[in-house]
N, C-alpha and C. Protein backbone atom coordinates (compact mmCIF):
# COMPACT_ATOMS: atom_id res chain seq x y z
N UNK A 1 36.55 15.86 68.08
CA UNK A 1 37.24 15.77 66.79
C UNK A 1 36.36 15.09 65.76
N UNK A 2 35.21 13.54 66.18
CA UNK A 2 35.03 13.07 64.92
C UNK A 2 33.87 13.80 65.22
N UNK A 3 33.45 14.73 65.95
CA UNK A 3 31.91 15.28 65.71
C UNK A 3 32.18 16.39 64.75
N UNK A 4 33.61 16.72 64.88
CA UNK A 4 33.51 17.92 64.00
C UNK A 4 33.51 17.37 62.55
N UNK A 5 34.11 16.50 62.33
CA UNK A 5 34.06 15.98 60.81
C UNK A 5 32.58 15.82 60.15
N UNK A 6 32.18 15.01 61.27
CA UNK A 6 30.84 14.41 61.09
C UNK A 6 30.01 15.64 60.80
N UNK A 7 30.31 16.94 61.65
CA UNK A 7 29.20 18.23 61.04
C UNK A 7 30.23 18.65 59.79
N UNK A 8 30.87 18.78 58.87
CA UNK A 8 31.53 19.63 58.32
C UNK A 8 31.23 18.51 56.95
N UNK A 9 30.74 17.10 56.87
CA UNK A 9 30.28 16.41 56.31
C UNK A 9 28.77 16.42 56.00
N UNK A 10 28.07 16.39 56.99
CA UNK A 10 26.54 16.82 56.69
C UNK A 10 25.97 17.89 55.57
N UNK A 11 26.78 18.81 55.52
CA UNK A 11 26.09 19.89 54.60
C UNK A 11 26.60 19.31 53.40
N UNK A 12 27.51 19.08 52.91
CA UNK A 12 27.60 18.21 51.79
C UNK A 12 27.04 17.20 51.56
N UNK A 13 26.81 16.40 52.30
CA UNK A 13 26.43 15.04 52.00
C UNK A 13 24.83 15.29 50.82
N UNK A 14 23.99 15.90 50.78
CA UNK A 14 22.67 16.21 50.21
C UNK A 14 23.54 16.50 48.68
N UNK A 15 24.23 17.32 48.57
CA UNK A 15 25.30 17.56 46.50
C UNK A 15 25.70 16.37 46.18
N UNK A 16 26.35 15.65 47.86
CA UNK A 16 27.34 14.70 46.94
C UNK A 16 26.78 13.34 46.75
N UNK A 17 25.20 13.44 47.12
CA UNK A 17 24.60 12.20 46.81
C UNK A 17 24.44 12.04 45.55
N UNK A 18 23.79 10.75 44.94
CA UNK A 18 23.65 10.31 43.78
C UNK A 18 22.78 10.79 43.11
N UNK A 19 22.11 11.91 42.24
CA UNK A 19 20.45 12.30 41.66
C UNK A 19 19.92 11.25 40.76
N UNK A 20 18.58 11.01 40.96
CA UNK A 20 18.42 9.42 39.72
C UNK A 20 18.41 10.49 38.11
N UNK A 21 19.23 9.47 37.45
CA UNK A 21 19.76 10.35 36.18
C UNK A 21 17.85 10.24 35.75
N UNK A 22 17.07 9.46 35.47
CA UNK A 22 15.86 9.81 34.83
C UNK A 22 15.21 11.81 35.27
N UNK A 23 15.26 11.12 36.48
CA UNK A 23 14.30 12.57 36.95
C UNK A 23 15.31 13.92 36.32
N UNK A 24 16.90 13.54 36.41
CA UNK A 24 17.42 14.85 36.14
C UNK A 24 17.50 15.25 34.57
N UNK A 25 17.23 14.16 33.53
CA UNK A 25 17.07 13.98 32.35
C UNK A 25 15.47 14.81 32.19
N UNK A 26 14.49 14.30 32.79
CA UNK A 26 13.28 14.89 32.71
C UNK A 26 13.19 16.72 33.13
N UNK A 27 14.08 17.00 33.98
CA UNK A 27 14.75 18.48 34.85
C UNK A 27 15.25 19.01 33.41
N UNK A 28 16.43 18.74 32.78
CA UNK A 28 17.08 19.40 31.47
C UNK A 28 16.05 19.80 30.30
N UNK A 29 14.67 18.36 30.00
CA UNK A 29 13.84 18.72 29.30
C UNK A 29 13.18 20.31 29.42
N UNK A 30 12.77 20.00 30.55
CA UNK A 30 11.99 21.23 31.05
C UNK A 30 12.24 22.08 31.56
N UNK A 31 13.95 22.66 31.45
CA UNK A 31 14.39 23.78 31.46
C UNK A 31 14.71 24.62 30.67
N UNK A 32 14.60 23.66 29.17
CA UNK A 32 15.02 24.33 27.80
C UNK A 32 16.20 24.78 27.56
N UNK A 33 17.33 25.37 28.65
CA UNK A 33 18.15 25.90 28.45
C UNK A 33 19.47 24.76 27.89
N UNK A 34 20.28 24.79 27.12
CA UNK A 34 21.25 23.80 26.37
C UNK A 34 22.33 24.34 27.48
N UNK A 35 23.06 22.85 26.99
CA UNK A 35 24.12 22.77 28.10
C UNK A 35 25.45 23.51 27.64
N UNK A 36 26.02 24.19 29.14
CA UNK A 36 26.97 25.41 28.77
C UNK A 36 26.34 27.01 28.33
N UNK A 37 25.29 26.81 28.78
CA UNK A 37 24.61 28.50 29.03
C UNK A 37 23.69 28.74 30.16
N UNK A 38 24.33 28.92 30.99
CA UNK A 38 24.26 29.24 32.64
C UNK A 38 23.94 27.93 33.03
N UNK A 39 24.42 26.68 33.05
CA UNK A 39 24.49 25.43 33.77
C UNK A 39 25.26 24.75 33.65
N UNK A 40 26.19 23.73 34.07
CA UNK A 40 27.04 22.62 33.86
C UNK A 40 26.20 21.83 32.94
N UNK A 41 27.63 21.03 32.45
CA UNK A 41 27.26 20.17 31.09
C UNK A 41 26.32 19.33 31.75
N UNK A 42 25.33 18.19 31.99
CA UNK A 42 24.98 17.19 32.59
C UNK A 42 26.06 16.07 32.26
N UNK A 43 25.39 15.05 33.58
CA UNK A 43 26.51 13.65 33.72
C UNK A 43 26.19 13.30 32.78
N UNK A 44 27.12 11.59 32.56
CA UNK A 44 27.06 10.60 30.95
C UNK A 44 25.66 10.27 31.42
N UNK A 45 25.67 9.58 32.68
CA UNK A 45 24.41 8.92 32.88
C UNK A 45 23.09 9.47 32.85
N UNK A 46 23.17 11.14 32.99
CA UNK A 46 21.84 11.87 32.82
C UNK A 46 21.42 12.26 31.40
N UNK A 47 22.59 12.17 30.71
CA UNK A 47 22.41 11.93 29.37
C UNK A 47 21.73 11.38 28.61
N UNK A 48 22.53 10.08 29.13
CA UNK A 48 22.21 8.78 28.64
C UNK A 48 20.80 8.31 28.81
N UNK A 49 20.27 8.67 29.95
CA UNK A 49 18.94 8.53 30.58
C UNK A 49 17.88 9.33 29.73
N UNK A 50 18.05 10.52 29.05
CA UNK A 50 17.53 11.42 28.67
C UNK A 50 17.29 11.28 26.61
N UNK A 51 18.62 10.07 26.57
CA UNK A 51 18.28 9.42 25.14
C UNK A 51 16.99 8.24 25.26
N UNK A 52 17.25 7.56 26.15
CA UNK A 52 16.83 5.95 26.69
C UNK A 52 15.25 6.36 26.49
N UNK A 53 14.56 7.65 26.93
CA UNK A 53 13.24 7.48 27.42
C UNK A 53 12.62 6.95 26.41
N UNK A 54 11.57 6.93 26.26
CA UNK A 54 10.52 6.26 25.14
C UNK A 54 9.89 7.22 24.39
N UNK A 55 9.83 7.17 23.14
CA UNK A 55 9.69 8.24 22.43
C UNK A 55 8.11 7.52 21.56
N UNK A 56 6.95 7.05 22.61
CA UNK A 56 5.79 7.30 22.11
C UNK A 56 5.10 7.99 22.94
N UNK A 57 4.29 8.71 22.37
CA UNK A 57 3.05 9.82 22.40
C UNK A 57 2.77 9.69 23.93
N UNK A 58 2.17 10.36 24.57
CA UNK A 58 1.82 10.34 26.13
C UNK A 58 0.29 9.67 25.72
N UNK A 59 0.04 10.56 24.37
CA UNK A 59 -2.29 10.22 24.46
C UNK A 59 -1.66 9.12 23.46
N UNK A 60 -2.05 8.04 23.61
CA UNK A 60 -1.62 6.69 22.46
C UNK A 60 -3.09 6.65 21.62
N UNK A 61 -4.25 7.07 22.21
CA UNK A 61 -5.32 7.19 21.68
C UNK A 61 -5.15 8.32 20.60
N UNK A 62 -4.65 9.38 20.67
CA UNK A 62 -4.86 10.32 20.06
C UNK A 62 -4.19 10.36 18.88
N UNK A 63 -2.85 9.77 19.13
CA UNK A 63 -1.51 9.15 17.91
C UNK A 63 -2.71 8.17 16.60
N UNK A 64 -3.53 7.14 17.79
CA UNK A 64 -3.77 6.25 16.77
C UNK A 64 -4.45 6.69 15.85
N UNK A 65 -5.78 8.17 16.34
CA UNK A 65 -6.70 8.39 15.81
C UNK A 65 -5.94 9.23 14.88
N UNK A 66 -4.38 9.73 15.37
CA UNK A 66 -4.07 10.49 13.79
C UNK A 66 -3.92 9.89 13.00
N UNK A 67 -3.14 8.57 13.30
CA UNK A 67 -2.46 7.31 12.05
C UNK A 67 -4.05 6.86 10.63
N UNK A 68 -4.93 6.55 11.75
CA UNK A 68 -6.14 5.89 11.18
C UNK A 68 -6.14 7.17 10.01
N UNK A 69 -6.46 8.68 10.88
CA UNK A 69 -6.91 9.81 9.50
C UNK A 69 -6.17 9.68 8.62
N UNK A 70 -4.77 9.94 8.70
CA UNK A 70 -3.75 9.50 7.41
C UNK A 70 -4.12 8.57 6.80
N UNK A 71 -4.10 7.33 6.81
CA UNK A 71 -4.74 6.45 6.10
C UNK A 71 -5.69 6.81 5.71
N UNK A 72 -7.25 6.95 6.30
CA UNK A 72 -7.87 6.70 5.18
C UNK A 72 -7.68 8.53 4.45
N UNK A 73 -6.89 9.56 4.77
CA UNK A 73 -6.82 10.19 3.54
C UNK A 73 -6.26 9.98 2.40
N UNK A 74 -4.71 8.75 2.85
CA UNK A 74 -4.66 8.48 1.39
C UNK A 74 -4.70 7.72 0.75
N UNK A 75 -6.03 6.94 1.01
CA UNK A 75 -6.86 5.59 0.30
C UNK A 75 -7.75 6.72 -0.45
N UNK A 76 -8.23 7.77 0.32
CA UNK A 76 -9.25 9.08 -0.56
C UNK A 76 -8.12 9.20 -1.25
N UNK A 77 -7.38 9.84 -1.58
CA UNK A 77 -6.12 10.11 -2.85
C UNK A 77 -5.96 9.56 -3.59
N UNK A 78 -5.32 8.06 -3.15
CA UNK A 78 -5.27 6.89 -4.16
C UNK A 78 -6.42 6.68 -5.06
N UNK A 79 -7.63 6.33 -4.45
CA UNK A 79 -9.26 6.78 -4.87
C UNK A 79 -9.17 7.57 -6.54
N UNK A 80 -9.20 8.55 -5.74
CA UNK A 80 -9.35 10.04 -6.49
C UNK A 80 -8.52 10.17 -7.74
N UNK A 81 -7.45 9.11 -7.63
CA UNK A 81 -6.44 9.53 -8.49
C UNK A 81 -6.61 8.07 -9.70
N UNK A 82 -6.89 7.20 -9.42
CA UNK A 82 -7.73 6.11 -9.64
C UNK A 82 -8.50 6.28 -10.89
N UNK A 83 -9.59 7.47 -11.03
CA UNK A 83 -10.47 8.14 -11.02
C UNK A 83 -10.22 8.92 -12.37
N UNK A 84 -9.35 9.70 -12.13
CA UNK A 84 -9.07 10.55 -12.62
C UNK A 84 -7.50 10.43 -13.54
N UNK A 85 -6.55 9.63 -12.74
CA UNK A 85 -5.39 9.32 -13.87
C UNK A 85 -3.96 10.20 -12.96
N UNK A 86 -4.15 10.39 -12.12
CA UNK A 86 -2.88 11.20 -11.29
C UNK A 86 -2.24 10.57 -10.99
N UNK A 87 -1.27 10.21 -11.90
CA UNK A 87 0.13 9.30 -11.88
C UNK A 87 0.59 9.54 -10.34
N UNK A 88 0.93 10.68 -10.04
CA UNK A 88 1.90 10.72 -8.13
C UNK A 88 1.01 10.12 -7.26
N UNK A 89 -0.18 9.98 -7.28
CA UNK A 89 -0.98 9.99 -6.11
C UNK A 89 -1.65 8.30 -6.38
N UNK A 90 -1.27 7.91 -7.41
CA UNK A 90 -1.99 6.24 -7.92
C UNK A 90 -1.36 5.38 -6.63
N UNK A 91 -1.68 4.17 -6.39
CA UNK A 91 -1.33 3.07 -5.53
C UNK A 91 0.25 2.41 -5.92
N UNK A 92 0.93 2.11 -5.80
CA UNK A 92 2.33 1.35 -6.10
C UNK A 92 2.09 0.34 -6.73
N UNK A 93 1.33 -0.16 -6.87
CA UNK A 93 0.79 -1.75 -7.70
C UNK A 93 0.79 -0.50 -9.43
N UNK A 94 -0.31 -0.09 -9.35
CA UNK A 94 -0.34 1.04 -10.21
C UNK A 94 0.04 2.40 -10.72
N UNK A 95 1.50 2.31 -10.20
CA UNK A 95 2.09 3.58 -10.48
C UNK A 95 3.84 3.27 -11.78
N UNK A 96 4.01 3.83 -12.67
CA UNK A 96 5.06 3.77 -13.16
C UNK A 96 4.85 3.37 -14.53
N UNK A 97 5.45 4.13 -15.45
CA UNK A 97 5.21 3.83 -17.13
C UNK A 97 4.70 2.32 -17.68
N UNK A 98 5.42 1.17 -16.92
CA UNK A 98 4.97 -0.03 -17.58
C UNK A 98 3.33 -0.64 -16.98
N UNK A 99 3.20 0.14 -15.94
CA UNK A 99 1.89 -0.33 -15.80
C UNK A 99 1.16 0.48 -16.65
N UNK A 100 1.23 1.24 -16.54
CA UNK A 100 0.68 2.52 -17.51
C UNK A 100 0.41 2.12 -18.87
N UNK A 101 1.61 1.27 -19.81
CA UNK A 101 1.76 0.89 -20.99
C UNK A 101 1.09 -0.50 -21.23
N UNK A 102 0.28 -1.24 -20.09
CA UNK A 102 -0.04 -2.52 -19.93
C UNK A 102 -1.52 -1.95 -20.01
N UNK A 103 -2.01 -1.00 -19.08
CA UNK A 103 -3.63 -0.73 -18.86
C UNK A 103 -3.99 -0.01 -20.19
N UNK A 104 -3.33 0.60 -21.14
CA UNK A 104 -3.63 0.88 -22.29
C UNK A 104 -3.22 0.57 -23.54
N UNK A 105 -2.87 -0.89 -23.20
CA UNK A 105 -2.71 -1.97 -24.63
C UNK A 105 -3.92 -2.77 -24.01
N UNK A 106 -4.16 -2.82 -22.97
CA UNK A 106 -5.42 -4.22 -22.87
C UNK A 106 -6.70 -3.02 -22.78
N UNK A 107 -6.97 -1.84 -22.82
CA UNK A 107 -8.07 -0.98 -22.73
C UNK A 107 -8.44 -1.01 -23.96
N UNK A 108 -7.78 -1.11 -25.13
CA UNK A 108 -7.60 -0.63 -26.56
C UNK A 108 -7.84 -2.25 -27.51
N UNK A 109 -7.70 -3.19 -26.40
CA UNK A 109 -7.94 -4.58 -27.46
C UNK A 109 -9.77 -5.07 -26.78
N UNK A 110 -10.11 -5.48 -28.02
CA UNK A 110 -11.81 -6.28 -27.39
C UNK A 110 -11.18 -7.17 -26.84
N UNK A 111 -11.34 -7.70 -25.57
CA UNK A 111 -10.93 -8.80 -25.11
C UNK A 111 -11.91 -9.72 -24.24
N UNK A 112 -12.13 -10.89 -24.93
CA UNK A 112 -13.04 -11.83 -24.66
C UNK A 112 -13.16 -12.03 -23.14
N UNK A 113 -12.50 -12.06 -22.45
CA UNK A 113 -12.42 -11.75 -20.60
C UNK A 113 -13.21 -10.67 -19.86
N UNK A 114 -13.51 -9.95 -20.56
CA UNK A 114 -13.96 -8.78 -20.51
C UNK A 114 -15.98 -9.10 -20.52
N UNK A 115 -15.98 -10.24 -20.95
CA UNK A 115 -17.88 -10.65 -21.07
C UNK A 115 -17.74 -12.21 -20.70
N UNK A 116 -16.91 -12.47 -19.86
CA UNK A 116 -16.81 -13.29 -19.79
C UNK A 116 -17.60 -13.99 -18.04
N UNK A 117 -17.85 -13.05 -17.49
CA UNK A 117 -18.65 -12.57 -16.27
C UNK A 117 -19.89 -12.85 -16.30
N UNK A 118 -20.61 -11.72 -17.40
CA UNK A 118 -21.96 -11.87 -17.65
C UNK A 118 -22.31 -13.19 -18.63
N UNK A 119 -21.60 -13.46 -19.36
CA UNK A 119 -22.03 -14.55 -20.13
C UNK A 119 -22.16 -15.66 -19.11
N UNK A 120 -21.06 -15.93 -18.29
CA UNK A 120 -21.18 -17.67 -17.06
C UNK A 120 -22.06 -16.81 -16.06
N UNK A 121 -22.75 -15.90 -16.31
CA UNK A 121 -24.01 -15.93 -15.31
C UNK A 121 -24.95 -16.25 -15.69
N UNK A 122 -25.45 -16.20 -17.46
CA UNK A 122 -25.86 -16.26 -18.28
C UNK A 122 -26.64 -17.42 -18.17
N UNK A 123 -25.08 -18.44 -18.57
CA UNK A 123 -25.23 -19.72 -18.45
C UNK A 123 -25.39 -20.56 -17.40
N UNK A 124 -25.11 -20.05 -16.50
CA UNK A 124 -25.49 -20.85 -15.14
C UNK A 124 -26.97 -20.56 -14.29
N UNK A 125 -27.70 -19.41 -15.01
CA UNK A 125 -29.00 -19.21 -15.11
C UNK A 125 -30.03 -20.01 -16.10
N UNK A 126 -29.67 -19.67 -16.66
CA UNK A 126 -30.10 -20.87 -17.83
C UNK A 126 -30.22 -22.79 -17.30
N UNK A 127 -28.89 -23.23 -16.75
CA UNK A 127 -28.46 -24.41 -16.43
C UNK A 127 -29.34 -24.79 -15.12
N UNK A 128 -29.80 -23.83 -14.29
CA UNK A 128 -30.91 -23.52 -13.25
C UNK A 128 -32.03 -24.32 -13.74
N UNK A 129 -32.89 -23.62 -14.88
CA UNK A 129 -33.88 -24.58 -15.44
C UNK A 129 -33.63 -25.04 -16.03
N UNK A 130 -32.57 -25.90 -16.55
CA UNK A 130 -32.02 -26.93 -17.49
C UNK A 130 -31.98 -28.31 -16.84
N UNK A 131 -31.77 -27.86 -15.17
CA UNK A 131 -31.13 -29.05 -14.72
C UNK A 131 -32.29 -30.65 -14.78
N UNK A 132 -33.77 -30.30 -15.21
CA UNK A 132 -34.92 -31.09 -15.05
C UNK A 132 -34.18 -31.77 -16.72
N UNK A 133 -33.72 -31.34 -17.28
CA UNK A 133 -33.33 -32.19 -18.86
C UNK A 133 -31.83 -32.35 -18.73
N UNK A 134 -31.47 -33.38 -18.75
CA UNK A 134 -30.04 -33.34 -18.31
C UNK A 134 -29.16 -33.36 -19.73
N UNK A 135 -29.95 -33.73 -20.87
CA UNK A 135 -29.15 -33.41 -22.44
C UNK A 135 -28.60 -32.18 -22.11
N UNK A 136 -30.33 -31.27 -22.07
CA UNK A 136 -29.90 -29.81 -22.20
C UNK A 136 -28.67 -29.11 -21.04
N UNK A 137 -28.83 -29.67 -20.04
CA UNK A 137 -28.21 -29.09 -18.91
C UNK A 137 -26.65 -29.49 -19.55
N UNK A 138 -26.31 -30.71 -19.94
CA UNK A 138 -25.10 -31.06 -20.57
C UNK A 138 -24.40 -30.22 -21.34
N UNK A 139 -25.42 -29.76 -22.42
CA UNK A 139 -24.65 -28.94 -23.63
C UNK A 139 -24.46 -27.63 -23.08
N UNK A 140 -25.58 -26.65 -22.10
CA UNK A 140 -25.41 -25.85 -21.40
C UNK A 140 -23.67 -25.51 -20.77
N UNK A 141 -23.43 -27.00 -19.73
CA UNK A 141 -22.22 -27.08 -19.27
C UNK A 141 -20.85 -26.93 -20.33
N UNK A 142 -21.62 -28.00 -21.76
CA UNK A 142 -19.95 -27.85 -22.82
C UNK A 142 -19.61 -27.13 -22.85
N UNK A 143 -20.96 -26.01 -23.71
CA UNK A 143 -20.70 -24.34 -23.91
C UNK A 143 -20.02 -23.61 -23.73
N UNK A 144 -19.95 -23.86 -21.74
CA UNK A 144 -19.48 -23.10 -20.91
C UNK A 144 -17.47 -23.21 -20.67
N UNK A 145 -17.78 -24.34 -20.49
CA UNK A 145 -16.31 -25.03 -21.01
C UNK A 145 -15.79 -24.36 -21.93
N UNK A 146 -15.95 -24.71 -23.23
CA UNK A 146 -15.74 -23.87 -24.31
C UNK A 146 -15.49 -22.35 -23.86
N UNK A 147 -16.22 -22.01 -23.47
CA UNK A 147 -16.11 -20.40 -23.19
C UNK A 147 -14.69 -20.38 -22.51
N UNK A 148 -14.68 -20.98 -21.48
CA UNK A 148 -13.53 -20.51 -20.70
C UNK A 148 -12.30 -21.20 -21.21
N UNK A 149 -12.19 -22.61 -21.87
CA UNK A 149 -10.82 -22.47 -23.03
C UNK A 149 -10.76 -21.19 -23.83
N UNK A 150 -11.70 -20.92 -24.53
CA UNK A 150 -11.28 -19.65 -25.48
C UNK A 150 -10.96 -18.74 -24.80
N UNK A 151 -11.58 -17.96 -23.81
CA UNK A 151 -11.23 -16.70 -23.06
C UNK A 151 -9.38 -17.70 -22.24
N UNK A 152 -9.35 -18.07 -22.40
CA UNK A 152 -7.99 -18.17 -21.59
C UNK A 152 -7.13 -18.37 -22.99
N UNK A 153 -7.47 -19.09 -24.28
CA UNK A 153 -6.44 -18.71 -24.98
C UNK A 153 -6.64 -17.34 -25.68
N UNK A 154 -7.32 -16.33 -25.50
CA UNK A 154 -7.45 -15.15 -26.38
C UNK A 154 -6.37 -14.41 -25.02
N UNK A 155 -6.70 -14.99 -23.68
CA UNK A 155 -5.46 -13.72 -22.60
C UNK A 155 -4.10 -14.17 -23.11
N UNK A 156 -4.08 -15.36 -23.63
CA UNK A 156 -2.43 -15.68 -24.17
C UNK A 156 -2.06 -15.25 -25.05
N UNK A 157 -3.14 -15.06 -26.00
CA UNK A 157 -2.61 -14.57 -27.18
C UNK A 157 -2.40 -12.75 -26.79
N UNK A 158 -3.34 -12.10 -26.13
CA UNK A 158 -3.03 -10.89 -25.68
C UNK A 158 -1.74 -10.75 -25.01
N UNK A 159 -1.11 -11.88 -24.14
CA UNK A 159 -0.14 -11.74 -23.31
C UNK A 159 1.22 -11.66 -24.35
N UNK A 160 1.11 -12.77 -25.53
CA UNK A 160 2.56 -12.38 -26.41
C UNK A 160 2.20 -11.71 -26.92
N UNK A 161 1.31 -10.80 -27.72
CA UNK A 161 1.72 -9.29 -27.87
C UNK A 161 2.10 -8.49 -27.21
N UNK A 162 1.78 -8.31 -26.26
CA UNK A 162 2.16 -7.17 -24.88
C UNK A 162 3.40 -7.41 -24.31
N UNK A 163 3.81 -8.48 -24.22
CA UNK A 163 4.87 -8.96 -23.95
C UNK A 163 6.37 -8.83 -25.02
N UNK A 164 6.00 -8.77 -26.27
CA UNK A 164 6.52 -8.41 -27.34
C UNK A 164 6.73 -6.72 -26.69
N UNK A 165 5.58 -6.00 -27.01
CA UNK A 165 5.86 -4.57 -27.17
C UNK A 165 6.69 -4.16 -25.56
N UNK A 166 6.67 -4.71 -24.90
CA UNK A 166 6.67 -4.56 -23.32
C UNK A 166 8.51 -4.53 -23.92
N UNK A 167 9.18 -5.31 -23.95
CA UNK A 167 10.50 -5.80 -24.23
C UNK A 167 11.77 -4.73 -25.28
N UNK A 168 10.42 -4.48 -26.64
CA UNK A 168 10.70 -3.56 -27.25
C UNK A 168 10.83 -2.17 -26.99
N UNK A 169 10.45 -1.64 -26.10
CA UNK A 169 9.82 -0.04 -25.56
C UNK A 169 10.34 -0.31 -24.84
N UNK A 170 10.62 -1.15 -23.00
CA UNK A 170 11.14 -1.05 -22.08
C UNK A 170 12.39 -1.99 -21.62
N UNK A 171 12.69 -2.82 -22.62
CA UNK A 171 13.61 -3.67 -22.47
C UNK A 171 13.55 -4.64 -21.32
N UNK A 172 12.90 -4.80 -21.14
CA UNK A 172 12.49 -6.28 -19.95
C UNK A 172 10.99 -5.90 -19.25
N UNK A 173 10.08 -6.96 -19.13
CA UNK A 173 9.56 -7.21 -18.60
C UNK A 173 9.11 -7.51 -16.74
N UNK A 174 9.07 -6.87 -16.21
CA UNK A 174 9.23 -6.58 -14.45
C UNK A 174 8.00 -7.69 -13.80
N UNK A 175 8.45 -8.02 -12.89
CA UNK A 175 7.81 -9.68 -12.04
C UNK A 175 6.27 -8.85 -12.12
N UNK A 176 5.41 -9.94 -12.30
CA UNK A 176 4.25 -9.80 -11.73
C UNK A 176 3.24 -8.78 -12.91
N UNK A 177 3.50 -8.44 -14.23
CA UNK A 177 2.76 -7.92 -15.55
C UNK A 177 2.11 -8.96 -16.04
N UNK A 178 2.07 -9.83 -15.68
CA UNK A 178 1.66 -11.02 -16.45
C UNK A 178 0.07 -10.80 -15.74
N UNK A 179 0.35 -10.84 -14.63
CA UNK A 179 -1.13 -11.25 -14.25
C UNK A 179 -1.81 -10.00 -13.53
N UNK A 180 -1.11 -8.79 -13.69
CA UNK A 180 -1.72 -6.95 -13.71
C UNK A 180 -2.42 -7.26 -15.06
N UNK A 181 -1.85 -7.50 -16.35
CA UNK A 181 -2.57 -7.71 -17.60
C UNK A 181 -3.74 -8.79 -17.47
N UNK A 182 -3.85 -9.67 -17.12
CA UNK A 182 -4.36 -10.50 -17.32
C UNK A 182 -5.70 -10.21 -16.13
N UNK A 183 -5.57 -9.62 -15.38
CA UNK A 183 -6.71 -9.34 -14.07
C UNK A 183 -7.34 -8.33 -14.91
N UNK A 184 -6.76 -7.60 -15.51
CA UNK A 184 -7.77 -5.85 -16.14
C UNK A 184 -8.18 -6.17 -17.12
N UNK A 185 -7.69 -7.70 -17.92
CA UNK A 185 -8.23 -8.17 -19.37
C UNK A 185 -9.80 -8.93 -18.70
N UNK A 186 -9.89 -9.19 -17.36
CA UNK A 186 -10.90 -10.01 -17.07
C UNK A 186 -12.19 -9.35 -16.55
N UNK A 187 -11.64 -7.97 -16.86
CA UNK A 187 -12.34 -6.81 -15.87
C UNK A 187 -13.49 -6.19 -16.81
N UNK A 188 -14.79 -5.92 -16.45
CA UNK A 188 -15.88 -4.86 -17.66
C UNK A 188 -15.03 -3.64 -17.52
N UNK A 189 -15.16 -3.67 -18.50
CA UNK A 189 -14.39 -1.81 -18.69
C UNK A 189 -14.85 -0.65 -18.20
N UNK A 190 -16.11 -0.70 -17.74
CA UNK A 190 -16.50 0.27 -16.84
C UNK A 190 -15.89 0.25 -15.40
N UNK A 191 -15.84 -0.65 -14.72
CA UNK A 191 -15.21 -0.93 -13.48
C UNK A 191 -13.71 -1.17 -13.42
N UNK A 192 -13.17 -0.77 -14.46
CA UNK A 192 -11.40 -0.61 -14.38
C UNK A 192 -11.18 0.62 -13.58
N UNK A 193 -9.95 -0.02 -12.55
CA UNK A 193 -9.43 0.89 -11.85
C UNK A 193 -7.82 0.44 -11.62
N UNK A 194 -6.83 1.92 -12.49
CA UNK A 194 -7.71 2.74 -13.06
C UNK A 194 -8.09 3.22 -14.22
N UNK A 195 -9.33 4.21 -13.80
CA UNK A 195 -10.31 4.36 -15.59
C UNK A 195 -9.18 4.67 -16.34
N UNK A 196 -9.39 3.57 -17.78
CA UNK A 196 -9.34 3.66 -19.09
C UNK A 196 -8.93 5.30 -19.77
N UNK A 197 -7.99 5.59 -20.07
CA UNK A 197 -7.64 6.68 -20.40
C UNK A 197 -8.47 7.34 -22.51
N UNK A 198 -9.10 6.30 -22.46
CA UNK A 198 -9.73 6.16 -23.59
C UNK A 198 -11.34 5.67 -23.70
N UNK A 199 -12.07 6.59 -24.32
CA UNK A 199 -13.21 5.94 -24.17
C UNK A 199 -13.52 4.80 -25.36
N UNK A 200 -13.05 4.57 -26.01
CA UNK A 200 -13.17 3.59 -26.80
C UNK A 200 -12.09 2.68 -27.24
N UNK A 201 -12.24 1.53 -27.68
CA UNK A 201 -10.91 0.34 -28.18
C UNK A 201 -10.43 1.25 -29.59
N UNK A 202 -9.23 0.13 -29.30
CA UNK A 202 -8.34 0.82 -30.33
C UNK A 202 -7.49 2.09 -30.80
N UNK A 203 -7.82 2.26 -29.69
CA UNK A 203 -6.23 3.34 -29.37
C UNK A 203 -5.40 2.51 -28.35
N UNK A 204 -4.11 2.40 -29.46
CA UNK A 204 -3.03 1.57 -28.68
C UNK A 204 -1.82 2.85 -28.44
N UNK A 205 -1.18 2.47 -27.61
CA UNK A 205 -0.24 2.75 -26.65
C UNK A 205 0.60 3.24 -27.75
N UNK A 206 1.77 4.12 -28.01
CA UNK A 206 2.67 4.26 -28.54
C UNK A 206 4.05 3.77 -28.27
């Protein structure tokens, strides 16, 4: 009697075991066929198993080497656009009308920041062989002083105009124009990025 159970149990026993839901999750992948067209639905747990897996790349090398190309293609874009003036493709620091309206009110004014580079190389070349006379090396240093009070009150005085028109045209002023203006006022105008939509001062902004 219990041998007969015991055989009439055996052939079942292999269905009615447990399948590890991973492997049968990995089985559904790679059968393609969706559930309810020639197969039973799968269990919660083979399901569930089949959300859970990890959804990075098998080659992690190969992912990275795509990530890296993206990047630097669109540092080449940003670049390019830099360059050339392509509002969609500019950097986020530099993209959007008020930056736009800031790089061509300070492109369009002479602004003493702007020689303010070559001149304290000028002078600190100079102050090189000065330093054997220390009068001269002195007045060398005032000079220089001088220089950089004035170039810092000519960016202030640039800053309440711009700041004026900024308010008028866009109705507030957005964090951080203060010193986008004030970095491109300090900049040679050849090396603005990005290029000057004008080759010469004095075309102001509308």
């Amino acid at each position: 009697m219990f041998s007969r159970k015991r055989d009439v149990a055996e052939p079942g026993s292999s269905a009615s075991s447990p399948a590890n839901p991973v492997t049968a999750a990995a089985a559904i992948e790679a059968g393609g066929t969706p559930a309810g067209k020639g197969r039973p639905t799968p269990k919660r747990n083979v399901a569930q198993a089949a959300n859970k897996r990890p959804l990075v790349p098998n080659d992690r090398r190969a992912a990275t080497k795509a990530a890296r190309l993206r990047e630097r293609e669109l540092r080449q874009r940003q670049h390019q656009a830099m360059l050339t003036g392509d509002e969609a493709n500019l950097p986020p620091r530099d993209r959007g009308p008020v930056k736009r309206y800031v790089r061509d009110y300070v492109d369009a004014r002479w602004n003493l920041g702007e020689f303010f580079l070559p001149i304290a190389f000028v002078f600190i070349f100079i102050n090189l062989f000065a330093s054997r006379e220390p009068a001269l090396a002195l007045v060398v240093l005032l000079v220089l002083y001088a220089l950089v009070l004035v170039t810092i009150l000519d960016a202030v005085i640039m800053w309440r105009g711009l700041k004026k028109r900024l308010v008028a045209k866009f109705g507030e002023v957005p964090r951080g124009t203060l010193m986008y203006a004030v970095m491109r006022a300090f900049q040679l105008r050849r090396s603005r990025l990005p290029r000057p939509t004008s080759k010469k001062h004095g075309n102001w902004p509308s």
